[in-house]
N, C-alpha and C. Protein backbone atom coordinates (compact mmCIF):
# COMPACT_ATOMS: atom_id res chain seq x y z
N UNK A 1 -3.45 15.11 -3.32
CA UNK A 1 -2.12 14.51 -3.31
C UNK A 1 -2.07 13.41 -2.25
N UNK A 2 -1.40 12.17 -2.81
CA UNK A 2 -1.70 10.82 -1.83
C UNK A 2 -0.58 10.73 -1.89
N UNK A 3 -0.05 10.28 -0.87
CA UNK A 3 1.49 9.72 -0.05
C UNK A 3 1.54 8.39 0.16
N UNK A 4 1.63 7.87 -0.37
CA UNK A 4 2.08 5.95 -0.36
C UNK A 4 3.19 5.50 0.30
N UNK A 5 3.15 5.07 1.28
CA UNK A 5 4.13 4.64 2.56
C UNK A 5 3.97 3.48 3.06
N UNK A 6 4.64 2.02 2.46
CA UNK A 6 4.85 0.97 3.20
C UNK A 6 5.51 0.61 4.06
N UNK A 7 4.95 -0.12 4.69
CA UNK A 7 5.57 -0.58 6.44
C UNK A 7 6.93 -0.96 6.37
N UNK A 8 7.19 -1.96 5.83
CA UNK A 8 9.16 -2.04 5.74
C UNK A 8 10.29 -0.91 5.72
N UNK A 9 9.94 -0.10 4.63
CA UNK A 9 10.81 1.22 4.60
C UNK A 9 10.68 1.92 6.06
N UNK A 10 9.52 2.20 6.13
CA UNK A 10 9.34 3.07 7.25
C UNK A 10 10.42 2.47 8.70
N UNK A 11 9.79 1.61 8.75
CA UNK A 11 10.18 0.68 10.22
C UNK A 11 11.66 0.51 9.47
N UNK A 12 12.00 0.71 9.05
CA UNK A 12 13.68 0.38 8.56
C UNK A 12 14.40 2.19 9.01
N UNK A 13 13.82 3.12 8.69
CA UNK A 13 13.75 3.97 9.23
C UNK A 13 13.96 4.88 10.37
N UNK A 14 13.20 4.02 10.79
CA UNK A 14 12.51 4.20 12.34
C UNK A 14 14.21 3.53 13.46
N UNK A 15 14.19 2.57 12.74
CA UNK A 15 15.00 1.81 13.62
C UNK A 15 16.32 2.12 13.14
N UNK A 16 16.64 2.24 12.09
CA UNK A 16 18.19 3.10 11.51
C UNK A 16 18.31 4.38 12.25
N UNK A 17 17.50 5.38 12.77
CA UNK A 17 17.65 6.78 13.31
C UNK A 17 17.56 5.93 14.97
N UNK A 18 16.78 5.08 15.16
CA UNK A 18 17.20 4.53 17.27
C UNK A 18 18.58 3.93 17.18
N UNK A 19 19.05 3.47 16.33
CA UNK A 19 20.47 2.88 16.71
C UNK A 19 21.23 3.83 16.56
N UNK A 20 21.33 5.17 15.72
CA UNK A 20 21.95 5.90 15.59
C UNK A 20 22.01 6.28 17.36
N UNK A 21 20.76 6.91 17.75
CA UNK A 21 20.91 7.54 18.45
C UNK A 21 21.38 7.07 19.85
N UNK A 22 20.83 5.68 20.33
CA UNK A 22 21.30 4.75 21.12
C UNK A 22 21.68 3.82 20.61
N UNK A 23 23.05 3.55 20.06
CA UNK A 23 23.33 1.96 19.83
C UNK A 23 23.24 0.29 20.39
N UNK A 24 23.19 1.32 21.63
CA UNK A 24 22.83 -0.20 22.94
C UNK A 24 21.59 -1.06 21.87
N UNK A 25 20.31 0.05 21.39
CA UNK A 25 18.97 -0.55 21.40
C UNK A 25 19.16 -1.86 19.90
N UNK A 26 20.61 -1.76 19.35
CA UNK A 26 20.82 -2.48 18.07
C UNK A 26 20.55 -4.23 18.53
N UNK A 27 20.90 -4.95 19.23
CA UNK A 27 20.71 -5.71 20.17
C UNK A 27 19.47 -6.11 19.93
N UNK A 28 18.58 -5.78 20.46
CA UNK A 28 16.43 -5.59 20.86
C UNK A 28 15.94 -5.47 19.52
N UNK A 29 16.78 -4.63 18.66
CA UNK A 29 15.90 -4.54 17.38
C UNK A 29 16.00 -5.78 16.30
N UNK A 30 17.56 -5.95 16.26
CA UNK A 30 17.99 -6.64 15.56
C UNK A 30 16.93 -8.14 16.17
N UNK A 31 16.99 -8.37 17.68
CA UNK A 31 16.67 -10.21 17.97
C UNK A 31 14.52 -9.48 17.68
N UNK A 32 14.28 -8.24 17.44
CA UNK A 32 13.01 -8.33 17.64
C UNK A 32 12.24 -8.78 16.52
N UNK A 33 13.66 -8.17 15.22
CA UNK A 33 13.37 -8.03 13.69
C UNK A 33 13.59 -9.74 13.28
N UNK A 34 14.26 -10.90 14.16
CA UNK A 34 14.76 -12.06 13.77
C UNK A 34 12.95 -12.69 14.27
N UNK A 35 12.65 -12.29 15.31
CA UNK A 35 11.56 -13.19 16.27
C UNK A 35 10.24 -13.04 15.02
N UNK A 36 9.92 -11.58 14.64
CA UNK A 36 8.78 -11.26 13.95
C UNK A 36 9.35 -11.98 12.49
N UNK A 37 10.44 -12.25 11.79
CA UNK A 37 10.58 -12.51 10.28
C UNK A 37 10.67 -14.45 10.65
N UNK A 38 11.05 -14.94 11.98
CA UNK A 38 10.65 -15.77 12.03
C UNK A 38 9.58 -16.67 12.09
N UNK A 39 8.24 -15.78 13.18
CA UNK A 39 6.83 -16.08 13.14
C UNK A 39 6.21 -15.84 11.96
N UNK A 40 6.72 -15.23 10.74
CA UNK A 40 6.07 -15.12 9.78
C UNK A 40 6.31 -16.10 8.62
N UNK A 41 7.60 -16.69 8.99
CA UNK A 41 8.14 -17.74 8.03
C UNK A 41 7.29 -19.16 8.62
N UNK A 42 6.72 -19.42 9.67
CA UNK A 42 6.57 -20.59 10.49
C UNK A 42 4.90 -20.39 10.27
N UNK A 43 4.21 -19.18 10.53
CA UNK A 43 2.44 -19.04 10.15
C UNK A 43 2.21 -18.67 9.14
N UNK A 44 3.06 -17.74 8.47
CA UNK A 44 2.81 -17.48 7.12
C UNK A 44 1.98 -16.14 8.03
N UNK A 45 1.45 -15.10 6.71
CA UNK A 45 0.58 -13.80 6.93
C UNK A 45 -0.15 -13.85 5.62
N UNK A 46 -0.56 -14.84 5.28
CA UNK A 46 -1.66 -14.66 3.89
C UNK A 46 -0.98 -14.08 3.03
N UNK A 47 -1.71 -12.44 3.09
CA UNK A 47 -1.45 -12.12 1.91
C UNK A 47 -0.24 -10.49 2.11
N UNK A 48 0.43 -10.82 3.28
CA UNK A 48 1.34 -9.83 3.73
C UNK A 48 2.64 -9.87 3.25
N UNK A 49 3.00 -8.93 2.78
CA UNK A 49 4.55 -8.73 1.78
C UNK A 49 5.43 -8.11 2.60
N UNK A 50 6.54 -8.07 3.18
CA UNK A 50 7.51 -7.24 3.79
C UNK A 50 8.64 -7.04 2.70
């Protein structure tokens, strides 16, 4: 039995249950999630899908 788990969901996840728990961290995630979808729009990632 194989479990297929891509990175977006997960990390969407991940970071939906830290804001729950500390909202302060919504702030950091949100400008961290703008910085990384920006460097990827500006270098590109080949052949990387989010």
């Amino acid at each position: 039995m194989t479990i297929h788990v891509s990175l977006g969901p997960l990390v969407s996840l991940i970071a939906g249950i830290l804001i729950l728990v500390m909202p302060r961290l919504l702030n950091f995630i949100v400008a961290i999630y703008l910085i990384i979808i920006g460097l990827i729009g500006l270098f590109g990632m080949g052949g990387a899908h989010f």
